[in-house]
C-alpha atoms as a PDB file:
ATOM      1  CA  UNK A   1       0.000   0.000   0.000  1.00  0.00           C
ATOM      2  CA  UNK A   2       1.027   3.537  -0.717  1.00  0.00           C
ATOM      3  CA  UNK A   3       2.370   4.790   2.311  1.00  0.00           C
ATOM      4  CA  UNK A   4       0.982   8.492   1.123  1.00  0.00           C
ATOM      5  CA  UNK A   5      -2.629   6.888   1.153  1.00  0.00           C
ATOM      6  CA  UNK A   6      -1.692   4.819   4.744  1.00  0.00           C
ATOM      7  CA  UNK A   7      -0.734   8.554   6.329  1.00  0.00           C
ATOM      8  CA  UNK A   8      -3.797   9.958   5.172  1.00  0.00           C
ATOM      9  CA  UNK A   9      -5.891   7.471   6.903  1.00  0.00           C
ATOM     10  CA  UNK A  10      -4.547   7.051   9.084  1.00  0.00           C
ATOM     11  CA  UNK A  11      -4.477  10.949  10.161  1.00  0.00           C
ATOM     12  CA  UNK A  12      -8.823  10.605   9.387  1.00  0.00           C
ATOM     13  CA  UNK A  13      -9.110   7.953  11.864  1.00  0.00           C
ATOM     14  CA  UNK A  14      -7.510   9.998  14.742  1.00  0.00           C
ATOM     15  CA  UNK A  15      -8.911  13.445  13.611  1.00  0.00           C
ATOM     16  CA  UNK A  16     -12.120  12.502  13.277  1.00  0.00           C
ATOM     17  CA  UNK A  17     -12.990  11.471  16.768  1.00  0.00           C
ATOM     18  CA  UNK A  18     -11.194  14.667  18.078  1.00  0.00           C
ATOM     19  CA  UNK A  19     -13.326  17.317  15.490  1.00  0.00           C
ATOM     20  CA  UNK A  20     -16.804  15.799  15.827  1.00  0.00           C
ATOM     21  CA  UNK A  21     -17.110  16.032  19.436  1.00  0.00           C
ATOM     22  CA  UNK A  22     -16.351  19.588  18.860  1.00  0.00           C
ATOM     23  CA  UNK A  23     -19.425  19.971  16.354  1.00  0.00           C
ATOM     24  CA  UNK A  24     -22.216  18.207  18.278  1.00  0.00           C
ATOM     25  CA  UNK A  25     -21.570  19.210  21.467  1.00  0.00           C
ATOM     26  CA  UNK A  26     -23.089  22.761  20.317  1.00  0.00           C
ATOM     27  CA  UNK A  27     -26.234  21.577  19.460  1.00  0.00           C
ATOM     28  CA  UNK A  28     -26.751  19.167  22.689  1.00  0.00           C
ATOM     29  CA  UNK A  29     -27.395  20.340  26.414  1.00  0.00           C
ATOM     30  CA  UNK A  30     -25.381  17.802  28.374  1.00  0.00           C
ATOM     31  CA  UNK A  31     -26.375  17.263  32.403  1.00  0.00           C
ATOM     32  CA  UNK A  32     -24.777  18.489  35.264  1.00  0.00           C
ATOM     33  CA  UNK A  33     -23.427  14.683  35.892  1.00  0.00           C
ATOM     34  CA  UNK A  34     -21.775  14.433  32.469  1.00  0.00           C
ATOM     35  CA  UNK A  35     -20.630  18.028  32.166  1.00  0.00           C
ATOM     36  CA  UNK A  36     -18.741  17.324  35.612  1.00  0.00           C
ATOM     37  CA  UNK A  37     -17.369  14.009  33.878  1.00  0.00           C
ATOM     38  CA  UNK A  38     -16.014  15.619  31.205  1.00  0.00           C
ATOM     39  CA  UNK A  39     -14.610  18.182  32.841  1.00  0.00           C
ATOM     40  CA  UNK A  40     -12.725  15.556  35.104  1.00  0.00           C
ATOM     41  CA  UNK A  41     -10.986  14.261  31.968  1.00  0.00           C
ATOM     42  CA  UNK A  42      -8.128  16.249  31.559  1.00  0.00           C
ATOM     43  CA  UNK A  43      -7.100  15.211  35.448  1.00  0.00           C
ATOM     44  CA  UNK A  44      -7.756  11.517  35.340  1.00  0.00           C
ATOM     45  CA  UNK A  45      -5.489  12.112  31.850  1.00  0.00           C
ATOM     46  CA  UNK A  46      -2.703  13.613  33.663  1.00  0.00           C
ATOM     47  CA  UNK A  47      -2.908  11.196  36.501  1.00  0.00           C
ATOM     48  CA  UNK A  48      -2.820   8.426  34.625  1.00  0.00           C
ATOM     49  CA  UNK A  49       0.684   9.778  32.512  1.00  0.00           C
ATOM     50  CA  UNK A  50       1.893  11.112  36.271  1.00  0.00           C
ATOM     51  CA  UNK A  51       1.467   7.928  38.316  1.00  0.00           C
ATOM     52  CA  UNK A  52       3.608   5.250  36.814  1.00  0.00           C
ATOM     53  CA  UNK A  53       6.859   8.290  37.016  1.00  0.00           C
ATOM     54  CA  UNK A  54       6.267   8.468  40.442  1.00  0.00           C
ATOM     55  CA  UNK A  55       6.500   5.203  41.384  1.00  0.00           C
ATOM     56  CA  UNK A  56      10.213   5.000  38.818  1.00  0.00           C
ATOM     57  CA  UNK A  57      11.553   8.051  39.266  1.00  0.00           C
ATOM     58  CA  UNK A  58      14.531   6.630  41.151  1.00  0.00           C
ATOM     59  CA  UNK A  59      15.396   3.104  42.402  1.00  0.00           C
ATOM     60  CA  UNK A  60      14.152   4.131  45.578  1.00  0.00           C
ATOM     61  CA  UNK A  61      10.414   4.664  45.044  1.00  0.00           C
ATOM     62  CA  UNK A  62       9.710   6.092  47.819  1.00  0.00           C
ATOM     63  CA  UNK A  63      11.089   9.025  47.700  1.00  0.00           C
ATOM     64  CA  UNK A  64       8.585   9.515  44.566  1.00  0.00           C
ATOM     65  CA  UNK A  65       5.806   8.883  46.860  1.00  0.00           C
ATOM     66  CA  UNK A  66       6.886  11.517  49.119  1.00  0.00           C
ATOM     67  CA  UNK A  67       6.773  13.907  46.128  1.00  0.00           C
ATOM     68  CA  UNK A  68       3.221  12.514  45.373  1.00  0.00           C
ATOM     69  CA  UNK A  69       1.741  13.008  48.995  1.00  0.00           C
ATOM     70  CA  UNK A  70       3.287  16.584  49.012  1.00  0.00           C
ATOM     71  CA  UNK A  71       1.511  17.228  46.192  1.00  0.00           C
ATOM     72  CA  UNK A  72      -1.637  15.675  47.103  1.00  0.00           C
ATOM     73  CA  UNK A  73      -2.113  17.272  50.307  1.00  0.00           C
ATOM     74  CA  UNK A  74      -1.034  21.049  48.680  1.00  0.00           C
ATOM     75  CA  UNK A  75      -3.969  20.194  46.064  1.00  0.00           C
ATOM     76  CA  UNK A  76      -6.281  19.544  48.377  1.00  0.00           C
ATOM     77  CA  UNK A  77      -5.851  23.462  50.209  1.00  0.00           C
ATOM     78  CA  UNK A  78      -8.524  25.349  48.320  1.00  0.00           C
ATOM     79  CA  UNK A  79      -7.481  28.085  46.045  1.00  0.00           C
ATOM     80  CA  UNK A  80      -4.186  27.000  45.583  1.00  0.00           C
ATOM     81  CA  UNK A  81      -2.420  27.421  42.566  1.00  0.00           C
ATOM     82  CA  UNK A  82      -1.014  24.958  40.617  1.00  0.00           C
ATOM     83  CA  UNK A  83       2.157  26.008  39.817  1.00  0.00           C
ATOM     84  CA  UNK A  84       2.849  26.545  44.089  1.00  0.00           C
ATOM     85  CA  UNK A  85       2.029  22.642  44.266  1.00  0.00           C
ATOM     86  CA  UNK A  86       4.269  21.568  41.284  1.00  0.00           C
ATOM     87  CA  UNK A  87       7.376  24.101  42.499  1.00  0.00           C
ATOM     88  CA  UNK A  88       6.430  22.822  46.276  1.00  0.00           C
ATOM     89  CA  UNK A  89       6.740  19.179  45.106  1.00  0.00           C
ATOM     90  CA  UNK A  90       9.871  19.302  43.431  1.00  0.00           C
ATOM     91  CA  UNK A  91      11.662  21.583  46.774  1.00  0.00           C
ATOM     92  CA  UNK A  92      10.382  18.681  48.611  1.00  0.00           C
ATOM     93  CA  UNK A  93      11.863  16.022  46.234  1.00  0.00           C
ATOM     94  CA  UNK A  94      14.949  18.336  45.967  1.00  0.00           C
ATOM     95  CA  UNK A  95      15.483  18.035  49.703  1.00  0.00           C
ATOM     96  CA  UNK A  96      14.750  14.787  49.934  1.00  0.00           C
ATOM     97  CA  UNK A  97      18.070  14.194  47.577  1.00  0.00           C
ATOM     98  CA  UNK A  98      19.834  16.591  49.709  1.00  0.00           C
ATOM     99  CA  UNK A  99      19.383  14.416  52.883  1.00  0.00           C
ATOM    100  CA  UNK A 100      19.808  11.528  51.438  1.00  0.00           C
END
């Protein structure tokens, strides 16, 4: 097969699913349940990509975990910006190296 033709569909599989949510979304009212899901995407996304480089982001894992639970409990402070909980994170990870 042409590999022209094979790039081409293969780039209308993908886009497709990521344009026509776009278009008939405007003409549907979604509910306050799946608005809230859809919202939550994005996190459970980034979670998902996040979690397994905690766990392996040295041969001692736990020091990864540490960095996780810092930034858990920092999230969970209301109105607290994101980029305080990443740079808080990486201090703590930063002198957790220091130490050890």
């Amino acid at each position: 097969m042409n590999y022209l033709l094979l790039s081409v569909f293969m780039m209308l599989v993908t886009i497709i699913p990521r344009i026509l949510p776009g278009f008939l979304l405007d003409h549907i009212t979604l509910g306050a349940k799946a608005r809230k899901f859809l919202n939550l995407i994005p996190f459970t996304a980034m979670s998902a990509l996040i979690f397994p480089g905690v766990l392996t982001i040295d041969e001692r894992w736990w020091i990864g975990l540490v960095g996780a639970l810092v930034a858990i409990g920092l999230s969970l402070i209301k109105k607290m910006p994101t980029f305080v909980v990443v740079i808080a994170s990486v201090l703590a990870l930063m002198g957790i190296y220091a130490i050890v």
